[in-house]
N, C-alpha and C. Protein backbone atom coordinates (compact mmCIF):
# COMPACT_ATOMS: atom_id res chain seq x y z
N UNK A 1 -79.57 -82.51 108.36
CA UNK A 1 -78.78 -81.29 108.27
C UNK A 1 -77.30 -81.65 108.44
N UNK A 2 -76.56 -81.03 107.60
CA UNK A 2 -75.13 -81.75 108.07
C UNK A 2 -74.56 -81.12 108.69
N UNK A 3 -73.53 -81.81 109.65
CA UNK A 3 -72.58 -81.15 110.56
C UNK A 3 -71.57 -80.11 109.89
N UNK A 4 -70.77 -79.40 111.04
CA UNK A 4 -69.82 -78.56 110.70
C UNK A 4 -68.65 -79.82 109.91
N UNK A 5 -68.47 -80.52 110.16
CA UNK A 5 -67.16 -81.59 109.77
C UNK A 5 -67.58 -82.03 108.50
N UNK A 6 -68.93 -81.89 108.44
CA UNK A 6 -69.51 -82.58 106.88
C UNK A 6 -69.10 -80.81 105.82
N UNK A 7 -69.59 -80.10 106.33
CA UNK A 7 -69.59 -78.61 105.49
C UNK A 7 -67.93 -78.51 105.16
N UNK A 8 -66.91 -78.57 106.50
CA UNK A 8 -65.54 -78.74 106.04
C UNK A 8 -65.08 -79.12 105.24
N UNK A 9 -65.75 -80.99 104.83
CA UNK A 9 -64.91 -81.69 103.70
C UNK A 9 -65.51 -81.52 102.58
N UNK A 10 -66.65 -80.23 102.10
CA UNK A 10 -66.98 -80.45 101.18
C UNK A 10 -66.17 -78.75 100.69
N UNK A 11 -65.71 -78.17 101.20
CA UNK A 11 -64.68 -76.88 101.20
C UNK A 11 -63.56 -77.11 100.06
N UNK A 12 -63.18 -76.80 98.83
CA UNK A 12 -62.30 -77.12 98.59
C UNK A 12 -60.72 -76.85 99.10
N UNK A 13 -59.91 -77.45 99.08
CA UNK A 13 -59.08 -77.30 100.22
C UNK A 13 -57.73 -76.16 99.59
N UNK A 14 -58.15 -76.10 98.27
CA UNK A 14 -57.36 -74.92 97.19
C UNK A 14 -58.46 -74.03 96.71
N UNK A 15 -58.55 -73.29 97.61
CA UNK A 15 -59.67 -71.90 97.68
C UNK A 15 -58.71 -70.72 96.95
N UNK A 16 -57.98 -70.54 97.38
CA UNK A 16 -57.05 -69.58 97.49
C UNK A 16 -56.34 -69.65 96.31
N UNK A 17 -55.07 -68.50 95.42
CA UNK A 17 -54.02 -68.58 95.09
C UNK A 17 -52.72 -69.17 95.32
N UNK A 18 -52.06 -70.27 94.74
CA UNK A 18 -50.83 -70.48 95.54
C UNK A 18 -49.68 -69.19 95.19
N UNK A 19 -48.76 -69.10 96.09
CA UNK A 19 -47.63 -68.09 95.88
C UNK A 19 -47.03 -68.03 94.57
N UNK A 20 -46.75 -69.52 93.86
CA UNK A 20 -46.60 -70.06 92.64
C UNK A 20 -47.42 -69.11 91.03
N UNK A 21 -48.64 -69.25 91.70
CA UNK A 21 -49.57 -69.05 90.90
C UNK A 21 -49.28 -67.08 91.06
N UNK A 22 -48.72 -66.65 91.83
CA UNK A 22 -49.08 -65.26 92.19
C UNK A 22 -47.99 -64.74 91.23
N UNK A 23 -46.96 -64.93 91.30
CA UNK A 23 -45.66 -64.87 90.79
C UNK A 23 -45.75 -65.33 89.41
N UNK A 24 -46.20 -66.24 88.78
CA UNK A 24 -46.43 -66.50 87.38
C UNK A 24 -47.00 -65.42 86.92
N UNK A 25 -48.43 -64.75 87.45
CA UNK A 25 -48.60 -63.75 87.18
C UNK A 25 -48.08 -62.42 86.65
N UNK A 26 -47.40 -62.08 88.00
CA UNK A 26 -46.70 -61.29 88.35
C UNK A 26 -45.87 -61.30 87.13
N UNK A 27 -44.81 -62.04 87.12
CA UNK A 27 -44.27 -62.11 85.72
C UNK A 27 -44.52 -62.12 84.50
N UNK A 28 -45.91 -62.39 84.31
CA UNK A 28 -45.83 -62.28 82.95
C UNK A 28 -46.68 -60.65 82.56
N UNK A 29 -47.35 -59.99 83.42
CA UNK A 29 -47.35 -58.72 83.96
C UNK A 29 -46.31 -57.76 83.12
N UNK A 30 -45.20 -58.26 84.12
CA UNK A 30 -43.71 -57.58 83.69
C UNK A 30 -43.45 -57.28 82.20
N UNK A 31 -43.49 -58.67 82.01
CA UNK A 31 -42.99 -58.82 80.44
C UNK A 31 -44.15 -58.22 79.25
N UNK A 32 -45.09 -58.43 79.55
CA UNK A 32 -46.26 -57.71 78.74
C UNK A 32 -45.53 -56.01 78.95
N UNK A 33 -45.47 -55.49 79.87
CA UNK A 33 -45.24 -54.03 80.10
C UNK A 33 -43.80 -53.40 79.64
N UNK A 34 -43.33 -54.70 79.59
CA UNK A 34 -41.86 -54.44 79.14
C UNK A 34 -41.79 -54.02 77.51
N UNK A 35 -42.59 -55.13 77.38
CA UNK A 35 -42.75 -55.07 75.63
C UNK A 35 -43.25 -53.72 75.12
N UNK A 36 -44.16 -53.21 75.78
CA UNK A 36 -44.95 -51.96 75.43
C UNK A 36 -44.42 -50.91 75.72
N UNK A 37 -43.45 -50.79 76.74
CA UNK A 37 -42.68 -49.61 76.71
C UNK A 37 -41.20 -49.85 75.91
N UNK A 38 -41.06 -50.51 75.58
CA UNK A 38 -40.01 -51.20 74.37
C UNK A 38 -40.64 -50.35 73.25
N UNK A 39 -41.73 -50.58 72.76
CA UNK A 39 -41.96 -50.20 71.49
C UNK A 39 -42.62 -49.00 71.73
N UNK A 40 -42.95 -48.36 72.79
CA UNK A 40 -42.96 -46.89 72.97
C UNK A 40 -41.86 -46.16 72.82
N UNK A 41 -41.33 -46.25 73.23
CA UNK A 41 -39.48 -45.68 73.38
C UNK A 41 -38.96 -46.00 71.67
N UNK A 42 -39.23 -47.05 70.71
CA UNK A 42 -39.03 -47.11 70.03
C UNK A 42 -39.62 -45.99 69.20
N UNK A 43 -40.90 -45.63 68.85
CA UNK A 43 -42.08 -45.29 67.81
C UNK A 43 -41.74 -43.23 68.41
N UNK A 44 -41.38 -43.47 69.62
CA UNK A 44 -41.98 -42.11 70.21
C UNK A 44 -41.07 -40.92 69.23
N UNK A 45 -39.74 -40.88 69.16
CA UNK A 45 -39.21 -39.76 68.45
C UNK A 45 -40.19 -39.68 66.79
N UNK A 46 -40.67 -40.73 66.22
CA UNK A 46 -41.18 -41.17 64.99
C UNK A 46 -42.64 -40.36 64.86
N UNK A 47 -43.53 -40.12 66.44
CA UNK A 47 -44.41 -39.81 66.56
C UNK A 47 -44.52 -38.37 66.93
N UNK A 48 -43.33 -37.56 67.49
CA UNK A 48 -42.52 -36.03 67.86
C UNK A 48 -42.46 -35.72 66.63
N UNK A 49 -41.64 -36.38 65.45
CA UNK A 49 -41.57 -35.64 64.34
C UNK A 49 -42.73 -35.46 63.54
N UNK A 50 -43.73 -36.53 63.68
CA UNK A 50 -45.00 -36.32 62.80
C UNK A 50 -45.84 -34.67 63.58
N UNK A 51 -45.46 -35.02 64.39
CA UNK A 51 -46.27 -33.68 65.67
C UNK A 51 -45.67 -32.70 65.12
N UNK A 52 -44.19 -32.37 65.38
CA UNK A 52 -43.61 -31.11 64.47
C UNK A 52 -44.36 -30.94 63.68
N UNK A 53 -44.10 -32.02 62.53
CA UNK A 53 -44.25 -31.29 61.34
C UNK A 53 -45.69 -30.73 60.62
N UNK A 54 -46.58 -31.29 61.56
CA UNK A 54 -47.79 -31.09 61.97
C UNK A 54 -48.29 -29.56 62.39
N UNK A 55 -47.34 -29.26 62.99
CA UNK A 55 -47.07 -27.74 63.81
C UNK A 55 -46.90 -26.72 62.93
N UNK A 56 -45.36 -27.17 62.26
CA UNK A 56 -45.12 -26.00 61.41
C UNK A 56 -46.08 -25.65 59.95
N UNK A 57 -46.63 -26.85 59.79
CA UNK A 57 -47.82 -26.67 58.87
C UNK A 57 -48.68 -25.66 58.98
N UNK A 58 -49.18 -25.95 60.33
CA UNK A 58 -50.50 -25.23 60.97
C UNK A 58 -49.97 -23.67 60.88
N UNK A 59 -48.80 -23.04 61.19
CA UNK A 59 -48.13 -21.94 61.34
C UNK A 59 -47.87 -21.51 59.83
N UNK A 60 -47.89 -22.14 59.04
CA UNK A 60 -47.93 -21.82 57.25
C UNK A 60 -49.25 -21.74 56.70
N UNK A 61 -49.81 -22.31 57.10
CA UNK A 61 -51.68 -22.23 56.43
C UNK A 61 -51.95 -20.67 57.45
N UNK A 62 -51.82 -20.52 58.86
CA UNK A 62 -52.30 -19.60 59.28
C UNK A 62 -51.53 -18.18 58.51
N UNK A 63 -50.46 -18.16 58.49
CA UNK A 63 -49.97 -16.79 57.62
C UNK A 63 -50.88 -16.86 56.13
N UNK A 64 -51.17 -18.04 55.95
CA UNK A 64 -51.75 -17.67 54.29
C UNK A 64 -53.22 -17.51 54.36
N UNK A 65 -53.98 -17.84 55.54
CA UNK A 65 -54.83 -17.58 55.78
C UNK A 65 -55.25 -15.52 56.24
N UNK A 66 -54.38 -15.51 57.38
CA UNK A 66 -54.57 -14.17 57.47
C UNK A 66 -54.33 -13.68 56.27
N UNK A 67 -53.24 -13.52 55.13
CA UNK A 67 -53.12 -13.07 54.11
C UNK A 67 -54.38 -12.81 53.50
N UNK A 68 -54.57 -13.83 53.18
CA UNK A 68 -56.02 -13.83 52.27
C UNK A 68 -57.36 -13.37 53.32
N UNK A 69 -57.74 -13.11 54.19
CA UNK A 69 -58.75 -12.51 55.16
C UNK A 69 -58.75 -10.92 54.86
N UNK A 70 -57.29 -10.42 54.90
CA UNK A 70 -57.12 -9.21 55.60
C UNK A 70 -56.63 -8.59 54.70
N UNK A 71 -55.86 -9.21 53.43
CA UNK A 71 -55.79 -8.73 52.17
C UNK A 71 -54.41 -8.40 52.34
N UNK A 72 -53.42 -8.79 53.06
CA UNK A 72 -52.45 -8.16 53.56
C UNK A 72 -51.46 -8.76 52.98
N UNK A 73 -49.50 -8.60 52.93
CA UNK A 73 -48.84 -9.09 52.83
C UNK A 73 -48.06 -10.12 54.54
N UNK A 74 -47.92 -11.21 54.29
CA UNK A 74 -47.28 -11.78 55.85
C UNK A 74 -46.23 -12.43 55.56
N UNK A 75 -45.10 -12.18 56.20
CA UNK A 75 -43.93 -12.73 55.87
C UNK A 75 -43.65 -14.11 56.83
N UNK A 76 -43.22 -15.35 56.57
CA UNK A 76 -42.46 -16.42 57.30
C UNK A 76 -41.17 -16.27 57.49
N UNK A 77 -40.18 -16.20 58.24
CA UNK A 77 -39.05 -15.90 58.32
C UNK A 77 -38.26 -17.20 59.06
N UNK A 78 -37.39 -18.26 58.10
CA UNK A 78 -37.06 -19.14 59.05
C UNK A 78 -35.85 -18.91 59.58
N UNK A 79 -35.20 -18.55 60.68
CA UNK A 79 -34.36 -18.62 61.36
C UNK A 79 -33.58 -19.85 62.82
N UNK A 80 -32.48 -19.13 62.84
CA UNK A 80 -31.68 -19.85 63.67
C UNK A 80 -31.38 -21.43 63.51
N UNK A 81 -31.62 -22.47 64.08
CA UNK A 81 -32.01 -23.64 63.37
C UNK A 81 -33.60 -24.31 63.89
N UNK A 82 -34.67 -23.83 64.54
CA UNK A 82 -35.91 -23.99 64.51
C UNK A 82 -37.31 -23.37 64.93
N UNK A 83 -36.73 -21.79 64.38
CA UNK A 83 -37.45 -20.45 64.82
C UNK A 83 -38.02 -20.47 63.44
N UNK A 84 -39.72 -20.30 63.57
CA UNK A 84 -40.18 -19.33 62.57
C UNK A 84 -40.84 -17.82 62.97
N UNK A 85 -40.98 -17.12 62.49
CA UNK A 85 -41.46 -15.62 62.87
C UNK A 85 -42.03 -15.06 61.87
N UNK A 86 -43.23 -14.74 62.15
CA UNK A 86 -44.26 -13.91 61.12
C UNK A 86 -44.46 -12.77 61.15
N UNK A 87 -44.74 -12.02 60.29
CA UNK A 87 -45.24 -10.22 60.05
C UNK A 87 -46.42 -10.24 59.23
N UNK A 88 -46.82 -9.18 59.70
CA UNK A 88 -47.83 -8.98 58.62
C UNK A 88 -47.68 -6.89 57.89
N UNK A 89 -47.44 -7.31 56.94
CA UNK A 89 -47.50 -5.73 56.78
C UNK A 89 -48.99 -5.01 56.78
N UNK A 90 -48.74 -3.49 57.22
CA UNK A 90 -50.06 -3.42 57.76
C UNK A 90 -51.03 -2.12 56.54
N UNK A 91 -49.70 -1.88 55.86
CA UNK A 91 -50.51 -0.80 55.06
C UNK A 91 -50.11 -0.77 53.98
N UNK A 92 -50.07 -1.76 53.13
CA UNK A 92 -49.42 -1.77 51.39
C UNK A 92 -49.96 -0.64 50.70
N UNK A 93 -48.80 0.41 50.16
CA UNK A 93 -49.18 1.16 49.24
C UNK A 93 -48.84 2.86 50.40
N UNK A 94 -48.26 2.78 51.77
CA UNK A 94 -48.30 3.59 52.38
C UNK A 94 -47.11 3.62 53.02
N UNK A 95 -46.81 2.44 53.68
CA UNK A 95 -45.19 2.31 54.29
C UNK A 95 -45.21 0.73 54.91
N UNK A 96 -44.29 0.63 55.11
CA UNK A 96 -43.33 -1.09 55.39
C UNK A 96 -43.98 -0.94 56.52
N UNK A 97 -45.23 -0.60 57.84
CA UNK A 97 -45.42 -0.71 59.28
C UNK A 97 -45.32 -2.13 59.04
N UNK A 98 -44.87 -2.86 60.10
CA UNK A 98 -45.26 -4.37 60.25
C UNK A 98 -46.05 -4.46 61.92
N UNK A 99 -46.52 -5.52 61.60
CA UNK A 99 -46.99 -6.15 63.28
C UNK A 99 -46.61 -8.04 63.56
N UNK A 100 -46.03 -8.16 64.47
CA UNK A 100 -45.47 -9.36 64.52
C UNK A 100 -46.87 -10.25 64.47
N UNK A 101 -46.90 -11.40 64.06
CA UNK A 101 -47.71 -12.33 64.38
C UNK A 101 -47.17 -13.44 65.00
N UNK A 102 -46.17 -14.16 64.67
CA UNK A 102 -46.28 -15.60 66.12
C UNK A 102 -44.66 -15.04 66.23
N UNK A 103 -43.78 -15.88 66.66
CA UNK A 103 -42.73 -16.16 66.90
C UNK A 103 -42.86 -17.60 67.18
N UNK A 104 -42.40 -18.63 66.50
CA UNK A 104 -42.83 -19.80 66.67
C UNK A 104 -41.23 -20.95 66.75
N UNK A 105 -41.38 -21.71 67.80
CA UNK A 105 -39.75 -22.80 68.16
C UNK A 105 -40.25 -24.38 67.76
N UNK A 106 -40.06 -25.01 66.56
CA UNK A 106 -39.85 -26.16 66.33
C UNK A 106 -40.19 -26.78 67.78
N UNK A 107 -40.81 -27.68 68.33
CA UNK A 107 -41.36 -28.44 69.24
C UNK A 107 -40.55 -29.78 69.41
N UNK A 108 -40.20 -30.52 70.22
CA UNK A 108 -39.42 -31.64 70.58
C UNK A 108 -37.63 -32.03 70.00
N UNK A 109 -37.19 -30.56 70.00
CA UNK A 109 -35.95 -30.54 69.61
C UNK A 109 -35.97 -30.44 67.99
N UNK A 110 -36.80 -30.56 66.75
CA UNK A 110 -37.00 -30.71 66.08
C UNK A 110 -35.87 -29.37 65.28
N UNK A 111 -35.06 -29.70 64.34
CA UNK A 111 -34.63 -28.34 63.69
C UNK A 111 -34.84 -28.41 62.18
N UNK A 112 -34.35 -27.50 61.65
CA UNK A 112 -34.81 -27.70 60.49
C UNK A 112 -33.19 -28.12 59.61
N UNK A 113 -33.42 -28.86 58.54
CA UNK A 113 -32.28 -29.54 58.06
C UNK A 113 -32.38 -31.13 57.14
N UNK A 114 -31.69 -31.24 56.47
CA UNK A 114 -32.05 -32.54 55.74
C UNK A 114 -30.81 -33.32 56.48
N UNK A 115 -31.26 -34.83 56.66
CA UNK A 115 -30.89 -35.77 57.01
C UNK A 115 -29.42 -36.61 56.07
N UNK A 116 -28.54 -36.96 56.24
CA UNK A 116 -27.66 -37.78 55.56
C UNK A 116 -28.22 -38.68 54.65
N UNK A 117 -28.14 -39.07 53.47
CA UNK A 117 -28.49 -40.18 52.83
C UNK A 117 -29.59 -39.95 52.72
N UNK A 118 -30.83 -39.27 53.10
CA UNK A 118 -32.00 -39.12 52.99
C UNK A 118 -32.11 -38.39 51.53
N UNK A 119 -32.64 -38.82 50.56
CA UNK A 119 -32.88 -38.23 49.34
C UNK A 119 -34.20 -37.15 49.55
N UNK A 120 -34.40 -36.59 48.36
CA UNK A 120 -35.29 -35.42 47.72
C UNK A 120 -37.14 -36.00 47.83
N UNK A 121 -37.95 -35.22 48.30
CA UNK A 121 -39.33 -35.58 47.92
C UNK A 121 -39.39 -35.76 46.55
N UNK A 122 -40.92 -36.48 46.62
CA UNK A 122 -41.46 -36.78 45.17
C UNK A 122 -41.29 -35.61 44.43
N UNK A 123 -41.92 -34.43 44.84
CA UNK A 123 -42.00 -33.01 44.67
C UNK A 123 -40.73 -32.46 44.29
N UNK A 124 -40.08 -33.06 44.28
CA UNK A 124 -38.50 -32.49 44.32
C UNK A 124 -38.27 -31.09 43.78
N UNK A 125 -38.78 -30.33 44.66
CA UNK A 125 -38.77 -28.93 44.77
C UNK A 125 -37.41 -28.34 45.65
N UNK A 126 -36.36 -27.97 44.42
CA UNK A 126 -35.24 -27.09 45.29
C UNK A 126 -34.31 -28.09 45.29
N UNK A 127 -34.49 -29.41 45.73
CA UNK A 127 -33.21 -29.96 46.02
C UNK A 127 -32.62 -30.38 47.53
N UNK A 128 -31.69 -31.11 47.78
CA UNK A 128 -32.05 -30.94 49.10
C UNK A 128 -30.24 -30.62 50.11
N UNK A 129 -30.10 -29.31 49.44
CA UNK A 129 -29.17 -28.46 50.01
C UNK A 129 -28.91 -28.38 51.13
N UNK A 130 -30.26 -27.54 51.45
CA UNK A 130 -30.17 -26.58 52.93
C UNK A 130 -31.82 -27.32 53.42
N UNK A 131 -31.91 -26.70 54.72
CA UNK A 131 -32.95 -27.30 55.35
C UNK A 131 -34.30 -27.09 54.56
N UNK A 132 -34.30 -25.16 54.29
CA UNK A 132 -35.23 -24.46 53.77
C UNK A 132 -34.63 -24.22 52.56
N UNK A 133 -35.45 -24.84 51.80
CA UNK A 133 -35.12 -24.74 49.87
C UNK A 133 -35.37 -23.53 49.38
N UNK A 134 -35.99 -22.93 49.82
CA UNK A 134 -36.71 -21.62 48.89
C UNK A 134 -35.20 -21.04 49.19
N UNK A 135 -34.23 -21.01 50.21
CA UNK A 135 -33.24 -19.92 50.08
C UNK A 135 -31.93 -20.56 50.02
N UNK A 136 -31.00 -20.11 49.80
CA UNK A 136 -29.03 -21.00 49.86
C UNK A 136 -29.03 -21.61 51.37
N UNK A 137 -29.82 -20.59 51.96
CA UNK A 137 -28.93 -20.77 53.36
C UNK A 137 -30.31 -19.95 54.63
N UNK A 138 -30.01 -19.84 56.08
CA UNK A 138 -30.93 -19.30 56.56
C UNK A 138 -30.20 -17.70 57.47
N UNK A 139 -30.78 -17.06 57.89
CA UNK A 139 -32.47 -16.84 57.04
C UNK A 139 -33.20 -17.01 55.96
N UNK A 140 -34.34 -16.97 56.20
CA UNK A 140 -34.77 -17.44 54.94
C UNK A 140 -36.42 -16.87 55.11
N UNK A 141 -36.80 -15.51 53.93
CA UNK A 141 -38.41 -15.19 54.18
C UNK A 141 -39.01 -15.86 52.94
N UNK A 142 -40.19 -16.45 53.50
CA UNK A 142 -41.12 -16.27 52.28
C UNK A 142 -42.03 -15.25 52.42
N UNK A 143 -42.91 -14.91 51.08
CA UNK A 143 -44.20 -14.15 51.48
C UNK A 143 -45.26 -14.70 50.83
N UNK A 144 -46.37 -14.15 51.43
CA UNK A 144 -47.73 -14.93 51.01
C UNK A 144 -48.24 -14.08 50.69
N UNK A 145 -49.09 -13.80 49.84
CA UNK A 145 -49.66 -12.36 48.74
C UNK A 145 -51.47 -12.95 49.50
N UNK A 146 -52.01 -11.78 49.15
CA UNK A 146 -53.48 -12.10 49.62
C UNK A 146 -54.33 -12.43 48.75
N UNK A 147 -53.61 -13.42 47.60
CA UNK A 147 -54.46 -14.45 46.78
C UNK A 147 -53.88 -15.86 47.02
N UNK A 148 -53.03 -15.91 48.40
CA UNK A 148 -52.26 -16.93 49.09
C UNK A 148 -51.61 -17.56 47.78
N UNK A 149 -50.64 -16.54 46.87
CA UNK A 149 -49.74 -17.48 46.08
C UNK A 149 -48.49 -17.29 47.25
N UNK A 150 -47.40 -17.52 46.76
CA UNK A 150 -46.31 -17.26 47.31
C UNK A 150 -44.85 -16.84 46.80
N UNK A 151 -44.08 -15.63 47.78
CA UNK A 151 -42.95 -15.34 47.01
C UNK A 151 -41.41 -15.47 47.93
N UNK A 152 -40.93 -15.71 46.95
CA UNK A 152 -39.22 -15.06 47.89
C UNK A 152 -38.48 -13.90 47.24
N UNK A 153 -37.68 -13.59 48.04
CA UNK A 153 -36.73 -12.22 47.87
C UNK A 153 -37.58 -11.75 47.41
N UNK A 154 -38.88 -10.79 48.50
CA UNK A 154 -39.46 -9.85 48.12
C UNK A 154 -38.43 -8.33 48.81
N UNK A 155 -38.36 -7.30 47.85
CA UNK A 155 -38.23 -6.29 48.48
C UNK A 155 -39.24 -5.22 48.97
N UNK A 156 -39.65 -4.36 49.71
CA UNK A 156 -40.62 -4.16 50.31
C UNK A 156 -40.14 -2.33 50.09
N UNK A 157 -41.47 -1.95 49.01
CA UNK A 157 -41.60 -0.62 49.01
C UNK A 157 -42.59 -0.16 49.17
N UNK A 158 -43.18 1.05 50.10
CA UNK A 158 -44.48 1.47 50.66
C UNK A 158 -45.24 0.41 50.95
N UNK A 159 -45.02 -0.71 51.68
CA UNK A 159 -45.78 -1.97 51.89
C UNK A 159 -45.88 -2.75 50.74
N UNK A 160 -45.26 -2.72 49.63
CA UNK A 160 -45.45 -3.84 48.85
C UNK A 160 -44.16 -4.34 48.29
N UNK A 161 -44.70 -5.44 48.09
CA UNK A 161 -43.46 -6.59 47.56
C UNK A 161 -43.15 -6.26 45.92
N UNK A 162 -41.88 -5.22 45.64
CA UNK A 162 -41.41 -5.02 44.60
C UNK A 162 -40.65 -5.66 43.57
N UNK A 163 -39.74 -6.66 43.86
CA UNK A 163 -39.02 -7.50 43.02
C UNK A 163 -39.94 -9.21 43.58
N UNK A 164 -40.50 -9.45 44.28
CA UNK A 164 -40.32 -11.13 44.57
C UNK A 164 -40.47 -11.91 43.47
N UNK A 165 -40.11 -13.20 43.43
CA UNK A 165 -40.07 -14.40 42.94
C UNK A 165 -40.77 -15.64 42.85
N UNK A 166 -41.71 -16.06 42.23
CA UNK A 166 -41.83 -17.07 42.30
C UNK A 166 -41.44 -18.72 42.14
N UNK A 167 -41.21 -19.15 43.09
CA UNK A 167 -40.52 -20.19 43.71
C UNK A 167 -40.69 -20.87 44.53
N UNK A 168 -40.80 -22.11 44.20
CA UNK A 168 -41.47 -23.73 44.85
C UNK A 168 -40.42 -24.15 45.62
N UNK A 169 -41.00 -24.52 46.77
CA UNK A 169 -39.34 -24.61 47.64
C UNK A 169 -40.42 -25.84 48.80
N UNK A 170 -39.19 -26.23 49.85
CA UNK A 170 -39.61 -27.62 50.56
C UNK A 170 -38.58 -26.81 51.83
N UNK A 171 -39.24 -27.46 52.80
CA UNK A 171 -38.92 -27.02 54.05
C UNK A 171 -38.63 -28.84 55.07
N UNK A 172 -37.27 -29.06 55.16
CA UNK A 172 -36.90 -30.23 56.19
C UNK A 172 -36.64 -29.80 57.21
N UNK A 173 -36.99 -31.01 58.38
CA UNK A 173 -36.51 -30.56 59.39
C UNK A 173 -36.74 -32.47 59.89
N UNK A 174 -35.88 -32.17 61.04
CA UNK A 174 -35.85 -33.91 61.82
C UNK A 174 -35.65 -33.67 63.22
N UNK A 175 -35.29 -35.03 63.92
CA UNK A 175 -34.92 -34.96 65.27
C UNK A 175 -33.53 -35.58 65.24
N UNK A 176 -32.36 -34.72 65.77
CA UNK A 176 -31.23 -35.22 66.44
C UNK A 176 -30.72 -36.29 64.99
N UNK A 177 -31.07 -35.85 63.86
CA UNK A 177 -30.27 -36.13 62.35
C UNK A 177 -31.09 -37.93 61.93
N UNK A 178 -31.67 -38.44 62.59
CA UNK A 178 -31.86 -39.41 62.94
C UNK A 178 -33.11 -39.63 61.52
N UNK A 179 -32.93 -40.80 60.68
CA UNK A 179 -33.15 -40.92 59.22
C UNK A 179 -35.46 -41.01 59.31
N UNK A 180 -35.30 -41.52 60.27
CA UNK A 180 -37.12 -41.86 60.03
C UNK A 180 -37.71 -40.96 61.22
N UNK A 181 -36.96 -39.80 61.39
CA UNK A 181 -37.64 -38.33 61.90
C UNK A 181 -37.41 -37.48 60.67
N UNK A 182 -37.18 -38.00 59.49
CA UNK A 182 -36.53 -37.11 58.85
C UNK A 182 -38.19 -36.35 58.09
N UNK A 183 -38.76 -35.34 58.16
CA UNK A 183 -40.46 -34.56 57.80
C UNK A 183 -39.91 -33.93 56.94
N UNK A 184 -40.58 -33.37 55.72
CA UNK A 184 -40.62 -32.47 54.71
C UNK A 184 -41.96 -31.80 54.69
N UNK A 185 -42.32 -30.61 54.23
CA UNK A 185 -43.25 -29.62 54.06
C UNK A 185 -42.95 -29.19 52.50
N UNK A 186 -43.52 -29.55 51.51
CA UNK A 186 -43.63 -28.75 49.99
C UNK A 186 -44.66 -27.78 49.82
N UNK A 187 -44.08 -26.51 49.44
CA UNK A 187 -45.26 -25.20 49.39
C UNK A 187 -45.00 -24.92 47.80
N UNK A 188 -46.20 -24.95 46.78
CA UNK A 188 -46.19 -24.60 45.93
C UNK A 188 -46.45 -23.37 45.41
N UNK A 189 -45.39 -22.70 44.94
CA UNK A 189 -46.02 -21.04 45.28
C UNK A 189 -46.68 -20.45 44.73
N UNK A 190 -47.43 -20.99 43.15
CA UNK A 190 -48.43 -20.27 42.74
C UNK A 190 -49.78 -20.60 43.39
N UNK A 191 -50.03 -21.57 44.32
CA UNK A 191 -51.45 -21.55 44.91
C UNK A 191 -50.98 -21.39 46.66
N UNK A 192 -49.52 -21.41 46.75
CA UNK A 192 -49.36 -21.83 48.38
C UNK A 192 -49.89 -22.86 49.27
N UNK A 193 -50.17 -24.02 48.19
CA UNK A 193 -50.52 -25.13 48.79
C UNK A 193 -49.73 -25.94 49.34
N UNK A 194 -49.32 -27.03 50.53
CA UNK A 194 -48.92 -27.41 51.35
C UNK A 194 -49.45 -28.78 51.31
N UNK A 195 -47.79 -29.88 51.09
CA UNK A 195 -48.06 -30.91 51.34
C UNK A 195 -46.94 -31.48 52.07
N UNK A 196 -47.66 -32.68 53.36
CA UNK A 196 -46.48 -32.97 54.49
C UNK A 196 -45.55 -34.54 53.65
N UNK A 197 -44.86 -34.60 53.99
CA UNK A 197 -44.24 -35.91 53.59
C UNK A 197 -43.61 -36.51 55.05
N UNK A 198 -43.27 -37.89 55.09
CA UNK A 198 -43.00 -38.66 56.13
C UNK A 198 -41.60 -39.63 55.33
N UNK A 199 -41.20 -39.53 55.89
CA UNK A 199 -39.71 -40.75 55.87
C UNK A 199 -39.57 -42.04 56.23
N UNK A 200 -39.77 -43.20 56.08
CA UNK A 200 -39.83 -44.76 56.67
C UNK A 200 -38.64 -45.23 56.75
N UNK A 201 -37.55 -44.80 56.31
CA UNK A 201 -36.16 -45.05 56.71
C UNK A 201 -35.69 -45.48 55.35
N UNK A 202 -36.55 -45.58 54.35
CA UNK A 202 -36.52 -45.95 52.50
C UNK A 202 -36.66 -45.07 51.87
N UNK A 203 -38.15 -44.23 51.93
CA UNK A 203 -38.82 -44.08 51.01
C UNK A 203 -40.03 -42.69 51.74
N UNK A 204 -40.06 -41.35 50.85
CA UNK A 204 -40.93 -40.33 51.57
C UNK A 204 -42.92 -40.98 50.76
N UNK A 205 -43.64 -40.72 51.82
CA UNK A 205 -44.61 -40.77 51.50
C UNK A 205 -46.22 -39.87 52.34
């Protein structure tokens, strides 16, 4: 049986971590974490604008959705620089009643507006003037008919849309002017279909 002195020397005598070894660690810890919040901080406004524009989508399919459910006329109204606001008229053929549906604020500072140097979608619907193409300037309504086409400069008699227009228009908006936040929304107004575009700092896709 062996002694305690025999069990000792067979102990290795570097059991443990040296301080050396703790600190190498430690450091390279750092630098791994460094890197990753480096390229968080980088990607994150890139990943806010995809979210916007994500948003205001969802808030355009839902007006054309109720439209077409309820048979109704619903207006989008873009204001200020990243307010949208919806109506729905409630009795076409009787009088203009409206009932609000959202009141909705662009999410992560996001406004609406085209970017410097940033050219026109593929779609090149409108041009890229003003933020919201369908109009010169904002305000700016569209309407969605309850066969979800779409109009502008509707005038509104006994609940219905008397003069509107049909007109293909694109909706920009970015973060803080900044070229690869720069989102587009194209609404085509004879079906009111909706397509998002993205900016890479070149090229929309």
């Amino acid at each position: 049986m062996p002694t305690v002195k025999q069990r000792k020397k067979r102990m290795p005598r570097d059991a443990g971590r040296s301080m050396l070894e703790m600190l190498a660690t430690v450091a390279i810890i750092i630098i791994l974490l460094g890197m990753v919040i480096t390229t968080f901080v980088r990607i994150l406004p890139t990943m806010r604008a995809d979210g916007a524009m994500q948003e205001m989508m969802a808030q355009l399919r839902q007006a054309r959705e109720i439209s077409i459910d309820q048979r109704r006329y619903v207006t989008v109204t873009f204001q200020n620089t990243n307010e949208m606001v919806s109506y729905r008229y409630d009795h076409p053929g009787v009088d203009n009643g409206t009932t609000q549906l959202s009141d909705y604020v662009l999410p992560y500072g996001a406004t609406f507006g085209v970017v410097s140097g940033v050219g026109n979608t593929p779609d090149a619907f409108g041009g890229t003037g003003t933020g919201v193409n369908f109009c010169a300037g904002l305000p700016c309504t569209i309407t969605f008919q309850s066969d979800g086409t779409v109009l502008t400069s509707c005038t509104f008699t006994n609940g219905n849309c008397t003069s509107g227009t049909y007109t293909n228009g694109t909706v920009f908006i970015n973060i803080s002017a900044v070229s690869n936040t720069a989102r587009a929304v194209t609404v085509l107004s004879a079906t009111g279909r909706l397509r998002g575009y993205r900016y890479t700092g070149t090229t929309w896709f």
